[in-house]
PDB file of N, CA and C in Angstrom:
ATOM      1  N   UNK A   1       0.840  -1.157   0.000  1.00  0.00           N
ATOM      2  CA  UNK A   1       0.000   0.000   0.000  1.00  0.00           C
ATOM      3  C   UNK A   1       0.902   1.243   0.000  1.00  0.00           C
ATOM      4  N   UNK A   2       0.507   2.150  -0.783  1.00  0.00           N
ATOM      5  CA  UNK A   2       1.144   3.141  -0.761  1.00  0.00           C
ATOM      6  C   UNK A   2       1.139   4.266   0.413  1.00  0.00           C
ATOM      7  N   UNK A   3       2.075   5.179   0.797  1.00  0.00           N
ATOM      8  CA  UNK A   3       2.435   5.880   1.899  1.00  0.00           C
ATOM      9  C   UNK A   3       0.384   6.533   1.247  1.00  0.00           C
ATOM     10  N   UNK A   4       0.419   7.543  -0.007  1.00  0.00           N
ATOM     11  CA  UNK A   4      -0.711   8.096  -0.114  1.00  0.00           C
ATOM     12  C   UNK A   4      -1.954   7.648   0.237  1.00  0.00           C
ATOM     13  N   UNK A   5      -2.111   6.559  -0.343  1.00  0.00           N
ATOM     14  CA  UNK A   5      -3.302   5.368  -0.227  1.00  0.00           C
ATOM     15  C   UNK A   5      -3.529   5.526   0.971  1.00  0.00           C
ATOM     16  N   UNK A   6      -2.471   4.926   1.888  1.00  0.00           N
ATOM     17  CA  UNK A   6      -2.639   4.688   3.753  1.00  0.00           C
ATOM     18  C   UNK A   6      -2.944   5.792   4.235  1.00  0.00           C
ATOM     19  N   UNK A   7      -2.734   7.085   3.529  1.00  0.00           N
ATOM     20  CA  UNK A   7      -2.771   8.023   4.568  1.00  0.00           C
ATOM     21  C   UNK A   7      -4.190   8.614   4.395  1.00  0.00           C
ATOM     22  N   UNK A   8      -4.600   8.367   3.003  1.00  0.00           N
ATOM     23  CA  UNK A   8      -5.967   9.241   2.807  1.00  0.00           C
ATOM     24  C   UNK A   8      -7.027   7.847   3.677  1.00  0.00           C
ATOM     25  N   UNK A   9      -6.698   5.995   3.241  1.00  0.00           N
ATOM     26  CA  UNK A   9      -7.582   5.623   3.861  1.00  0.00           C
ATOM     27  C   UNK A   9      -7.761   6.083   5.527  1.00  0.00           C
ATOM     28  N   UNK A  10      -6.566   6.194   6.166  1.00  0.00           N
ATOM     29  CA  UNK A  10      -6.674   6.274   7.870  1.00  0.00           C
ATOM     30  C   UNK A  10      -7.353   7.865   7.593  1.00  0.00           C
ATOM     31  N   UNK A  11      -7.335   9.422   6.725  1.00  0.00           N
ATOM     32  CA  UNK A  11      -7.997  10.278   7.261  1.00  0.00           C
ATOM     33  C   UNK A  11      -9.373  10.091   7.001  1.00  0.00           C
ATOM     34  N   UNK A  12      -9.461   8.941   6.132  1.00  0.00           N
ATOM     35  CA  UNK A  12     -11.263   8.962   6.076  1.00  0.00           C
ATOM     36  C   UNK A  12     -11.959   7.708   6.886  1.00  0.00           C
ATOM     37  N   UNK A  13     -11.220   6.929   7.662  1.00  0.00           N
ATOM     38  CA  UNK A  13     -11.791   6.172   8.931  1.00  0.00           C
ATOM     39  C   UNK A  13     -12.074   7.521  10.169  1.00  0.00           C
ATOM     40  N   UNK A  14     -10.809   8.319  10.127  1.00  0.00           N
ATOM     41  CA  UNK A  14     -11.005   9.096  11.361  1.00  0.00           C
ATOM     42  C   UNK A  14     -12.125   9.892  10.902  1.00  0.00           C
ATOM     43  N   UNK A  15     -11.991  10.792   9.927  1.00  0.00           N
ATOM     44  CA  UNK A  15     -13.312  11.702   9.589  1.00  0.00           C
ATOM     45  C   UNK A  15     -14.279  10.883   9.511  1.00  0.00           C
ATOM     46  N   UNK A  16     -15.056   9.788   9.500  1.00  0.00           N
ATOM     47  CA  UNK A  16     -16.027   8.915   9.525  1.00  0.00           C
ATOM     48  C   UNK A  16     -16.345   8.859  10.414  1.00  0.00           C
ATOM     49  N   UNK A  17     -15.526   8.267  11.654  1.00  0.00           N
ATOM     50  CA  UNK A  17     -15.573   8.278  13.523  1.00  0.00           C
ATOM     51  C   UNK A  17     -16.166   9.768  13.934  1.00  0.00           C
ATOM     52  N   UNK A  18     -15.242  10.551  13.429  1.00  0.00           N
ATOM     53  CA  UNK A  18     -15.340  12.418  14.145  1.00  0.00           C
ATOM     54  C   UNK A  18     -17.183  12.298  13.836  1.00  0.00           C
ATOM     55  N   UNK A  19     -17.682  12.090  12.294  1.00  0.00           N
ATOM     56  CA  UNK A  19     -19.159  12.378  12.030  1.00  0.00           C
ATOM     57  C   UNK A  19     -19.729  11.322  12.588  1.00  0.00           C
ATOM     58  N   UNK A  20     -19.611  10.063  12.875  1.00  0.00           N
ATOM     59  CA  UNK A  20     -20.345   9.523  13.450  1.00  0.00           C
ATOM     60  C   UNK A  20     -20.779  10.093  15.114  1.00  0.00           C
ATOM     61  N   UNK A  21     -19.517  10.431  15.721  1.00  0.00           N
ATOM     62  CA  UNK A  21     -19.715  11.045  17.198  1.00  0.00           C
ATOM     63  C   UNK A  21     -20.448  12.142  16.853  1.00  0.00           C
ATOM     64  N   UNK A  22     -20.383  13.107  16.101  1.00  0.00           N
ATOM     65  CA  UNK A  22     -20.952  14.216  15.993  1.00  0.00           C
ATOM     66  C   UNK A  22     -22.304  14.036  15.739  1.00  0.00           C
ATOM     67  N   UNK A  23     -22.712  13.713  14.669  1.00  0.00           N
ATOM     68  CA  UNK A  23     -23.901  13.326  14.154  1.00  0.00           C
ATOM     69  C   UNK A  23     -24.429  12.375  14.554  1.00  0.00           C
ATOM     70  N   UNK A  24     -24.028  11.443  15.788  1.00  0.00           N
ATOM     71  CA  UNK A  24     -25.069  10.551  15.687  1.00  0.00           C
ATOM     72  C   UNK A  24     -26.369  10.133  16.284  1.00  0.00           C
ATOM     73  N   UNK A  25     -27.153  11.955  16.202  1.00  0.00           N
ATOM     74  CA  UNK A  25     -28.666  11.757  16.158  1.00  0.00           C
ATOM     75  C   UNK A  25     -29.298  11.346  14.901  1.00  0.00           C
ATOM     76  N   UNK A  26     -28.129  11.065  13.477  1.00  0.00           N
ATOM     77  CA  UNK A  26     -29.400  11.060  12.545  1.00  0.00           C
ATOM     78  C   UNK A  26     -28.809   9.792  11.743  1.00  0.00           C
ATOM     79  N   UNK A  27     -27.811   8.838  12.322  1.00  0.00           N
ATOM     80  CA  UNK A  27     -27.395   7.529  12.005  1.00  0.00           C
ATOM     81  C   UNK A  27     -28.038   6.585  13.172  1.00  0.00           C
ATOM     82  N   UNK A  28     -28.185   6.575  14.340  1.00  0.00           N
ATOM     83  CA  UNK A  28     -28.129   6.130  15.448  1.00  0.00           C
ATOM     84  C   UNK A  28     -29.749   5.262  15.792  1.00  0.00           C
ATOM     85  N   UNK A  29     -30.503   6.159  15.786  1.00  0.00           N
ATOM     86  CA  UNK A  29     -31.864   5.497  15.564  1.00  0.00           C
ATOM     87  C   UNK A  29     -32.422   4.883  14.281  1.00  0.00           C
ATOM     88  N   UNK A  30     -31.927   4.940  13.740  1.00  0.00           N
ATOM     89  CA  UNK A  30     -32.014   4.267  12.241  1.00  0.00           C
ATOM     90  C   UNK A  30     -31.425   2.753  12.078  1.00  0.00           C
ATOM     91  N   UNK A  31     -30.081   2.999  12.879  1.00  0.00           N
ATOM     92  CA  UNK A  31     -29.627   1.987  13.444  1.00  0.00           C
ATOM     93  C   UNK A  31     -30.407   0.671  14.414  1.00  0.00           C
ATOM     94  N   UNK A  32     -30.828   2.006  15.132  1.00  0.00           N
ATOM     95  CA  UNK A  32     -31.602   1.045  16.748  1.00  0.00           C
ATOM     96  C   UNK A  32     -32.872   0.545  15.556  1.00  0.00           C
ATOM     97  N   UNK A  33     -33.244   1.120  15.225  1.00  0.00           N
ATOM     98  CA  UNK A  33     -34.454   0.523  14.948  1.00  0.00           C
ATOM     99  C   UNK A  33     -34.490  -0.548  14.097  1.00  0.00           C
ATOM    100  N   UNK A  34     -33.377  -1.372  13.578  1.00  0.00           N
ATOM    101  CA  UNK A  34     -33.527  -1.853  12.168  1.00  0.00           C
ATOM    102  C   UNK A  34     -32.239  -3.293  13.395  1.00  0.00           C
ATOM    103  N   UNK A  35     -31.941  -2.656  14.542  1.00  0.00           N
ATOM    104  CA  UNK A  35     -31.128  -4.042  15.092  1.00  0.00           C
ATOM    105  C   UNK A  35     -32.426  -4.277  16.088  1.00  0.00           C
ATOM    106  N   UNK A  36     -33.421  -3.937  16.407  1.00  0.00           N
ATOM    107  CA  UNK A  36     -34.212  -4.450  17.532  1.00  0.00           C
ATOM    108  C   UNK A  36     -35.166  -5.230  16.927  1.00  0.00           C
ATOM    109  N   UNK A  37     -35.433  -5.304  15.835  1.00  0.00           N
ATOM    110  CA  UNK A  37     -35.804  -6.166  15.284  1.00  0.00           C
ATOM    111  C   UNK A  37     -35.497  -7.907  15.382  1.00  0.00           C
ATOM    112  N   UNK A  38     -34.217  -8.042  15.958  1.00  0.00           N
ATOM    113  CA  UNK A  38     -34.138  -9.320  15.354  1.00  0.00           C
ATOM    114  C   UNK A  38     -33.304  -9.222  17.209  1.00  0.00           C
ATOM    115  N   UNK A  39     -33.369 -10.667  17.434  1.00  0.00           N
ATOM    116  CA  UNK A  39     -32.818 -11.246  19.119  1.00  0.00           C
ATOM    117  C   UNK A  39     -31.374 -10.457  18.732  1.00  0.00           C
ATOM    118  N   UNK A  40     -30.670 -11.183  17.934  1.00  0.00           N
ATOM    119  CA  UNK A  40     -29.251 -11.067  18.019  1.00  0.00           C
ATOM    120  C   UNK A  40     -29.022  -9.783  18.042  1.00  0.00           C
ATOM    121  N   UNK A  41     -29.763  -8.657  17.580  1.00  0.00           N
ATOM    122  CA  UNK A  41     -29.736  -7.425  17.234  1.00  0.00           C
ATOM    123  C   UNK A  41     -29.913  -6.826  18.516  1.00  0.00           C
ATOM    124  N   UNK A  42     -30.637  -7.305  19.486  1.00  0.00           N
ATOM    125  CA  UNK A  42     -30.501  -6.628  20.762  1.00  0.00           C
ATOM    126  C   UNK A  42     -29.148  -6.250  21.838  1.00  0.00           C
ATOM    127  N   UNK A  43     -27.919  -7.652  20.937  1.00  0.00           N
ATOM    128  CA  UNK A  43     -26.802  -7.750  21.571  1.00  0.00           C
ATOM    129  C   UNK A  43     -26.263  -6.689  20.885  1.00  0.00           C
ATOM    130  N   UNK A  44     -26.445  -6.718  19.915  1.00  0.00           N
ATOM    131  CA  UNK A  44     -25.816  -5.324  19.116  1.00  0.00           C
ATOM    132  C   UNK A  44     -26.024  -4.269  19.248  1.00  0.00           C
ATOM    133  N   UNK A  45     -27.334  -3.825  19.471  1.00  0.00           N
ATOM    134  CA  UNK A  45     -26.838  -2.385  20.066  1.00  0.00           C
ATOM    135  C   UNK A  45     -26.396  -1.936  20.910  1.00  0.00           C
ATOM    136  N   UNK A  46     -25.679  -2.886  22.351  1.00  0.00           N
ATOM    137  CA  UNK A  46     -24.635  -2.677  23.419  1.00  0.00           C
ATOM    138  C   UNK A  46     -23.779  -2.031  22.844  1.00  0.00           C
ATOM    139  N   UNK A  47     -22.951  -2.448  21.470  1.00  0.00           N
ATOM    140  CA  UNK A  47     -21.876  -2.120  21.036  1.00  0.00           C
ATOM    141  C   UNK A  47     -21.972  -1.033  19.638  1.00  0.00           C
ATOM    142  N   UNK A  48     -23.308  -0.298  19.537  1.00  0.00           N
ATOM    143  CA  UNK A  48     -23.061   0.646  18.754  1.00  0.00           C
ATOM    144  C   UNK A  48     -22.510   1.746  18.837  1.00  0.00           C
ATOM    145  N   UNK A  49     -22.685   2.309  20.437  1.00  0.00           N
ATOM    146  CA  UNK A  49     -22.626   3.605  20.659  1.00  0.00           C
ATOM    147  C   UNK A  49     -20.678   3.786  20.967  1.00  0.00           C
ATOM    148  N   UNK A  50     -20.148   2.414  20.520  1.00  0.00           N
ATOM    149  CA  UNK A  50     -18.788   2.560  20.426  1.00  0.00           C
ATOM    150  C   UNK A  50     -18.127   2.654  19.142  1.00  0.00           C
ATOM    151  N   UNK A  51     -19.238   2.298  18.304  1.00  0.00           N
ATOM    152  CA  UNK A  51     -18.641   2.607  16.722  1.00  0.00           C
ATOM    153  C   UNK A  51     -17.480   3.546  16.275  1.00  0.00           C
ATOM    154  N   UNK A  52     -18.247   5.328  16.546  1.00  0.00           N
ATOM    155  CA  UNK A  52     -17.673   5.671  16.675  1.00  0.00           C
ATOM    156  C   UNK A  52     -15.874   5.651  16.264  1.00  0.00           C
ATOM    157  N   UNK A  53     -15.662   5.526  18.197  1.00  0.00           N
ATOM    158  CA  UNK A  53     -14.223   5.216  18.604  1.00  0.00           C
ATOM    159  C   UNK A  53     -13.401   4.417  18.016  1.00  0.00           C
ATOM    160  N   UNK A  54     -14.144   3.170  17.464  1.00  0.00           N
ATOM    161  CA  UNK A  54     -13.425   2.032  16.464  1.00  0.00           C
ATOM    162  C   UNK A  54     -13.279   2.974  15.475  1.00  0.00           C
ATOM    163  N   UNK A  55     -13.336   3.483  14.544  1.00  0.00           N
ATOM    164  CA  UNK A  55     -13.270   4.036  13.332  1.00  0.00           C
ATOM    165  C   UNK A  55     -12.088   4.730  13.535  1.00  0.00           C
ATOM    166  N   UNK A  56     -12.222   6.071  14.541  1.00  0.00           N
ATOM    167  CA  UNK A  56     -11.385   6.544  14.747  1.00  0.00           C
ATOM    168  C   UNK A  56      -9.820   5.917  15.566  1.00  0.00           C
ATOM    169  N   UNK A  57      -9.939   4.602  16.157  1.00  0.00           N
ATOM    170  CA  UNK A  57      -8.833   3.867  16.713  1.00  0.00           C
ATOM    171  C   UNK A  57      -8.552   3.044  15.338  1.00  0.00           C
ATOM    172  N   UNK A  58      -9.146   2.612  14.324  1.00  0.00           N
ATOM    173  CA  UNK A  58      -8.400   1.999  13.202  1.00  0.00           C
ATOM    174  C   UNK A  58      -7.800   2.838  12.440  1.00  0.00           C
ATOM    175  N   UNK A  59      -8.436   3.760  12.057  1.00  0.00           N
ATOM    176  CA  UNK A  59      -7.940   5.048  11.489  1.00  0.00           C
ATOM    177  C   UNK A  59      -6.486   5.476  12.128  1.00  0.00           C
ATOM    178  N   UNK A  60      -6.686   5.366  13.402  1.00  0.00           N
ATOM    179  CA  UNK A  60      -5.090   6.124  13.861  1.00  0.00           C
ATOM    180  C   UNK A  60      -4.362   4.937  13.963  1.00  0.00           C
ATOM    181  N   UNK A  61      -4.729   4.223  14.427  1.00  0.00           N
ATOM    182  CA  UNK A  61      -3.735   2.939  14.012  1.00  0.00           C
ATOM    183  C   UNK A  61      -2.589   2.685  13.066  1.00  0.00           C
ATOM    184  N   UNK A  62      -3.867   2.925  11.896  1.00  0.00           N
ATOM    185  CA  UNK A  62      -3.466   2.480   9.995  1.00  0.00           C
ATOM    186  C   UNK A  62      -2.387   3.881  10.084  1.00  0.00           C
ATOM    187  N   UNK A  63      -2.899   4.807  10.757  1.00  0.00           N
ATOM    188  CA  UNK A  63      -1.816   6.583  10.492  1.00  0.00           C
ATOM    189  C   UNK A  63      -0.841   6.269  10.899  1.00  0.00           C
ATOM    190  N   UNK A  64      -0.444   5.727  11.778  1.00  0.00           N
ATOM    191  CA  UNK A  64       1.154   5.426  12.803  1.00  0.00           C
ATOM    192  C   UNK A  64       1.730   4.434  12.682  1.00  0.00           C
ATOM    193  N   UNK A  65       1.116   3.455  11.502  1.00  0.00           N
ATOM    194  CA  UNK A  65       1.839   1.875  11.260  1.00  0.00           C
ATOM    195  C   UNK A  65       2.859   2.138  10.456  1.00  0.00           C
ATOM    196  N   UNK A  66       3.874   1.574  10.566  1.00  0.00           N
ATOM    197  CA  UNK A  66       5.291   2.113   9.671  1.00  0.00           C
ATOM    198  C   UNK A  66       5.378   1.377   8.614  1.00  0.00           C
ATOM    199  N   UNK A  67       4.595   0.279   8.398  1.00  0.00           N
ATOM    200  CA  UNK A  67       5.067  -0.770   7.635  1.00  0.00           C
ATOM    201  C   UNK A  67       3.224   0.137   5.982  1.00  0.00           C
TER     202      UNK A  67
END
């Protein structure tokens, strides 16, 4: 992967994370509503409201990997 490639994919995981935290009155229930539907989906929305942070922790990750 190229130095460019890596660097634009990690700024658009982080800018993805930043709008998800920001915005997420108008991803979030759209979300809930479409995982409560189904059993397994109830386990899942424990772990939405961390989305987010993943985006932005892969994102910086992929930014600081040397390889």
């Amino acid at each position: 992967m190229t130095k460019i490639a890596k660097l634009l994919v990690s700024l658009a995981l982080i800018l993805t994370g930043l709008y998800m935290a920001v915005f997420g009155n108008t991803w979030g229930p759209f979300l809930f509503e479409r995982l409560e539907t189904t059993e397994a989906g109830t386990w899942v929305t424990l772990i939405v409201p961390f989305l987010p942070m993943v985006f932005i922790g892969m994102g910086a990750t992929l930014f600081t990997a040397r390889r």
